[in-house]
Protein backbone atom coordinates (compact mmCIF):
# COMPACT_ATOMS: atom_id res chain seq x y z
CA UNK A 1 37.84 10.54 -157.15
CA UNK A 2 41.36 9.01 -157.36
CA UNK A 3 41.38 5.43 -157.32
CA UNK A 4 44.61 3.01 -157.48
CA UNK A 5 45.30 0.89 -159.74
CA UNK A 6 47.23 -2.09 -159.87
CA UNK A 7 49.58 -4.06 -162.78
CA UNK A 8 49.87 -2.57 -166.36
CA UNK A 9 47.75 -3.77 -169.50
CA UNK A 10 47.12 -1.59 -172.34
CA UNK A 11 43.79 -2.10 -174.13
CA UNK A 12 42.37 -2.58 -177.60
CA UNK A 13 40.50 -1.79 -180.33
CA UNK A 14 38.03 -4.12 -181.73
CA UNK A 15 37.60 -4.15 -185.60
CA UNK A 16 34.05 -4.06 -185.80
CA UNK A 17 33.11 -0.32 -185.56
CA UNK A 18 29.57 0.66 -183.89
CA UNK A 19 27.14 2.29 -186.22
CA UNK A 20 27.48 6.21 -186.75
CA UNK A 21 24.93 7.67 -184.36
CA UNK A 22 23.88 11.16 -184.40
CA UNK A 23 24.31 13.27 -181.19
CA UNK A 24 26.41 15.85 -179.41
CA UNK A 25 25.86 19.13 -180.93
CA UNK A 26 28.76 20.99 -179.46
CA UNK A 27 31.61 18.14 -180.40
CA UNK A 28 31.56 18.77 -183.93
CA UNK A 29 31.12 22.29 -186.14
CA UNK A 30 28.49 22.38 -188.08
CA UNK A 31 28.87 21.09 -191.78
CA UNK A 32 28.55 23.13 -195.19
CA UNK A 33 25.37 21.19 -196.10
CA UNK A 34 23.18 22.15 -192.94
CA UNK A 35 24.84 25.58 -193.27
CA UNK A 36 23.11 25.95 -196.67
CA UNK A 37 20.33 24.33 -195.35
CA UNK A 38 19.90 27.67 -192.76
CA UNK A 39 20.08 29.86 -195.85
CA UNK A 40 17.47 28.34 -197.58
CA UNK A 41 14.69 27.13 -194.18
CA UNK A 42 15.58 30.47 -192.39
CA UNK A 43 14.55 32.99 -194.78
CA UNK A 44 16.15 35.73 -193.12
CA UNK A 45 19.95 35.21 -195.10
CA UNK A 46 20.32 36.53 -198.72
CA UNK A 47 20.74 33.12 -201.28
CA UNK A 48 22.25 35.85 -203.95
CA UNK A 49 25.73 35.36 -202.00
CA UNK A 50 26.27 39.25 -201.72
CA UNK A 51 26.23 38.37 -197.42
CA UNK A 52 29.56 38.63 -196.46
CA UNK A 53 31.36 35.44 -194.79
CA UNK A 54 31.53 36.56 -191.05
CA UNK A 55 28.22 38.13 -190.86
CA UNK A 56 27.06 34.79 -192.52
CA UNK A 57 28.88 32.67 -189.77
CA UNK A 58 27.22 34.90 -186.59
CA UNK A 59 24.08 34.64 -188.05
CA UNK A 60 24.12 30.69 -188.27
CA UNK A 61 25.47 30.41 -184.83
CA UNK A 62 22.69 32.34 -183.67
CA UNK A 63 20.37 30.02 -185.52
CA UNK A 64 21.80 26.84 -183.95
CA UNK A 65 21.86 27.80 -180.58
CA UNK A 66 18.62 28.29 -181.08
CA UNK A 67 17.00 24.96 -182.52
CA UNK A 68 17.05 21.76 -180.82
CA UNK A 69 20.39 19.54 -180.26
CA UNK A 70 18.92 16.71 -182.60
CA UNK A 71 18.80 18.82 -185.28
CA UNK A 72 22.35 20.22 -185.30
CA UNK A 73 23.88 16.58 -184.05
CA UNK A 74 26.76 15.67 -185.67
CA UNK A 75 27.91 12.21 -186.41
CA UNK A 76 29.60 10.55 -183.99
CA UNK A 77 31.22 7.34 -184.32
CA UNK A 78 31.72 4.95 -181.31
CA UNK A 79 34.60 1.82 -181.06
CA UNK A 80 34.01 -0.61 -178.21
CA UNK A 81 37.39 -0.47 -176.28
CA UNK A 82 38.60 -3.58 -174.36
CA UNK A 83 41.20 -4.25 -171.96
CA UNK A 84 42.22 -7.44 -172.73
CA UNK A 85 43.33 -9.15 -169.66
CA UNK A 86 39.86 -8.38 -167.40
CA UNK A 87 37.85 -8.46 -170.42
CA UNK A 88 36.05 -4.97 -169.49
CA UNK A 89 34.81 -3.09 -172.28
CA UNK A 90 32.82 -0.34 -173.21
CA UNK A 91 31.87 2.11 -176.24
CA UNK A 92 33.89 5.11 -176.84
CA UNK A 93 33.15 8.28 -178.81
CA UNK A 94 36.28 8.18 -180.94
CA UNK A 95 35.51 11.07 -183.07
CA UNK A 96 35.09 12.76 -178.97
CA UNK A 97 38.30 11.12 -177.46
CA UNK A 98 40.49 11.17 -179.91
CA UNK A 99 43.77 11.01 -178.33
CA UNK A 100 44.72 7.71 -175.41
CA UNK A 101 47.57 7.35 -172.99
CA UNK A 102 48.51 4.74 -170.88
CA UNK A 103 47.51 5.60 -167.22
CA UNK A 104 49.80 7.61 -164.98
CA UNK A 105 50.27 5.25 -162.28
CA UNK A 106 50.73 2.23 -164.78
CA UNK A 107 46.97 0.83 -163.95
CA UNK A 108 44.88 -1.55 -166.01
CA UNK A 109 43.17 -0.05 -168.41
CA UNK A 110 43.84 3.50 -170.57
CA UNK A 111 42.98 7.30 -170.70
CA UNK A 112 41.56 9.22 -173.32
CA UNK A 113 41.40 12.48 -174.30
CA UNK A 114 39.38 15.36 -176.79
CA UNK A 115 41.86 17.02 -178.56
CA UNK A 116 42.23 20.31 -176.43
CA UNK A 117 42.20 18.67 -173.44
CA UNK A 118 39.28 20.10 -172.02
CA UNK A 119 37.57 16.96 -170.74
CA UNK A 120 39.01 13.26 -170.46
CA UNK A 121 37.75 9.70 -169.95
CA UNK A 122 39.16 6.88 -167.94
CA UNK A 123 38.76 2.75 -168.41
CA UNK A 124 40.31 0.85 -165.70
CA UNK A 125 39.88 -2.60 -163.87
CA UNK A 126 40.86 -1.95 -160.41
CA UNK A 127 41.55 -5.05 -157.80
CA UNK A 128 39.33 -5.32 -155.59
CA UNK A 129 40.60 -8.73 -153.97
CA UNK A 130 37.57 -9.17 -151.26
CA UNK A 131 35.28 -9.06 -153.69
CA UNK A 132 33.73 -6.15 -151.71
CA UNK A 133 30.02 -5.03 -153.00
CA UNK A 134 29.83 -1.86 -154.62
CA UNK A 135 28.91 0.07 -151.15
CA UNK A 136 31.79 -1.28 -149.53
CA UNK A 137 34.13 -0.31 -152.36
CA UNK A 138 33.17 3.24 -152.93
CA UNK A 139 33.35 3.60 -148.86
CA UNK A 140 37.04 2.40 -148.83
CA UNK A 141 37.61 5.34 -151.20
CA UNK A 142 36.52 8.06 -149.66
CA UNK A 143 34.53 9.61 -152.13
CA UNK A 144 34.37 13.52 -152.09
CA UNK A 145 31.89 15.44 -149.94
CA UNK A 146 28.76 16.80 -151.75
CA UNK A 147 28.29 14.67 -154.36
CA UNK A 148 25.31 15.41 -156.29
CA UNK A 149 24.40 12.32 -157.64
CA UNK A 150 24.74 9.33 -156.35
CA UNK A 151 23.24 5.44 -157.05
CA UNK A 152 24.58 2.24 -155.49
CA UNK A 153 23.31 -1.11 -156.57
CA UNK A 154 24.86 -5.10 -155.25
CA UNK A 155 26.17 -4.90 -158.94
CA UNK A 156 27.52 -1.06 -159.47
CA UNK A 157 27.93 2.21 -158.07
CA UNK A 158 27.51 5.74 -159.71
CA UNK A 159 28.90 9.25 -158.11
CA UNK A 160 28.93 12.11 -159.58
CA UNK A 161 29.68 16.03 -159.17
CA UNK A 162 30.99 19.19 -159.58
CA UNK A 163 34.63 20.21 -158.71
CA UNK A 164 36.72 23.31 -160.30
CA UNK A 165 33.91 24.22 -163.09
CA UNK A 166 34.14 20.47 -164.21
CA UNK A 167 31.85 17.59 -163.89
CA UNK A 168 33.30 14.04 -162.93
CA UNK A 169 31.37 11.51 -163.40
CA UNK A 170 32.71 7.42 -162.54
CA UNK A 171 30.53 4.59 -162.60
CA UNK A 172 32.21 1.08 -161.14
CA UNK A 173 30.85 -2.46 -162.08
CA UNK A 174 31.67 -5.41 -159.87
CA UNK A 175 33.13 -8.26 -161.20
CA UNK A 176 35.18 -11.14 -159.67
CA UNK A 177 37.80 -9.79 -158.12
CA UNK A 178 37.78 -6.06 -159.80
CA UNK A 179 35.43 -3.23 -159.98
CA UNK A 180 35.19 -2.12 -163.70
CA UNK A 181 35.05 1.58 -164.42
CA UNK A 182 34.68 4.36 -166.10
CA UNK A 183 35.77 8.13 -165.55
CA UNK A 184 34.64 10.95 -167.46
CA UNK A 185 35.64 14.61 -166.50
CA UNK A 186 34.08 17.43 -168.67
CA UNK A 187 33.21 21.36 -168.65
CA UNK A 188 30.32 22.03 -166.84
CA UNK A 189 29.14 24.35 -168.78
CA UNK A 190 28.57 21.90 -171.69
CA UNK A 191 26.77 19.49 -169.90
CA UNK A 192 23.76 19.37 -171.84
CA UNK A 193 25.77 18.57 -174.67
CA UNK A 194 27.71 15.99 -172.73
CA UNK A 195 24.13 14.38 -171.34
CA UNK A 196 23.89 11.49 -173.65
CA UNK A 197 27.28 11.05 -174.25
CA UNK A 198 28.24 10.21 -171.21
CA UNK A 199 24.89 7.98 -170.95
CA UNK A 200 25.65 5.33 -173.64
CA UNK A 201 29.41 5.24 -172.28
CA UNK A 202 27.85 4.39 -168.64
CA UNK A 203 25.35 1.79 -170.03
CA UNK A 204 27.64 -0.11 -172.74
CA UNK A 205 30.58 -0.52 -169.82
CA UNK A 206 30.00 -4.64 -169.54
CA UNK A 207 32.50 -7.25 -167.61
């Protein structure tokens, strides 16, 4: 859902970093101490070394895909991002989104990016100058048809869907005179690994 923005203010990092927290098994490779710890709990790999690298690196892929997320998560660290003239802020996997851009239309707030691209996520503070509830807003914008999910509250709104193999996924707070938002866009073939990801961004957004 495209939604217009208006006057240009680039966000910021705080200092303070949020604790390491250990989810999102697809994000991150898995490292050389859990891959040892396969050859040793598995029982099926040779610990003599004579298994050759690639047959190795199949087998342990098999292995993963196989156990559950928590125990292949990878540590993720979060940075609450703020945009400094509404005040909106919210946590943001920066080990996930590790690349930002200003917005294309010049809007308040920033874009952010996984390295290849492949999904994106949007904080913005968009006018909303009649202090319209969250109903009222979303209506005004025309959402898609067949949205799958969808939850409106007097405080927020949340839509989501399914469009070109991709979920999108935007959650809008009200405040006084803006509707605070997020917008996350990632495959939809990874959305089990996307699940809680995109949960604590959508419940740490705050006015």
């Amino acid at each position: 859902m495209d939604i217009s923005r208006n006057d240009v203010s680039r966000g910021h990092f705080e200092l303070s970093r949020i604790d390491a927290l250990r989810e999102g098994e697809a994000f991150q490779g898995a490292t050389p101490s859990f891959l040892e710890r396969i050859r040793i709990e598995c029982g099926c790999v040779d610990l003599t070394g004579d298994l050759d690298v690639a047959t190795f690196r199949l087998l342990a892929v098999v292995i993963i895909s196989l156990v559950p997320a928590t125990v292949v998560a990878a540590s993720i660290q979060w940075q609450r991002y703020v945009i400094p003239s509404t005040g909106t802020n919210v946590e943001i996997p920066v080990t996930i989104f590790s690349r930002d851009a200003e917005l294309p239309d010049g809007g308040t707030g920033r874009r952010f990016y996984t390295d290849d691209r492949r999904a994106d996520l949007t904080v913005q503070s968009v006018a909303n100058p009649e202090n319209d509830s969250p109903a009222a807003f979303l209506a005004k914008k025309n959402p898609p048809p067949g949205i799958v999910y969808k939850r409106v509250t007097p405080n927020f709104f949340v839509v989501s869907s399914i469009r070109n193999d991709r979920i999108w996924y935007n959650r809008c707070n009200r405040s006084a005179g803006y509707m605070n938002c997020v917008l996350i866009n990632y495959p939809a073939a990874e959305k089990r690994q996307w699940d809680r990801v995109v949960t604590r961004i959508s419940h740490t957004l705050a006015n």
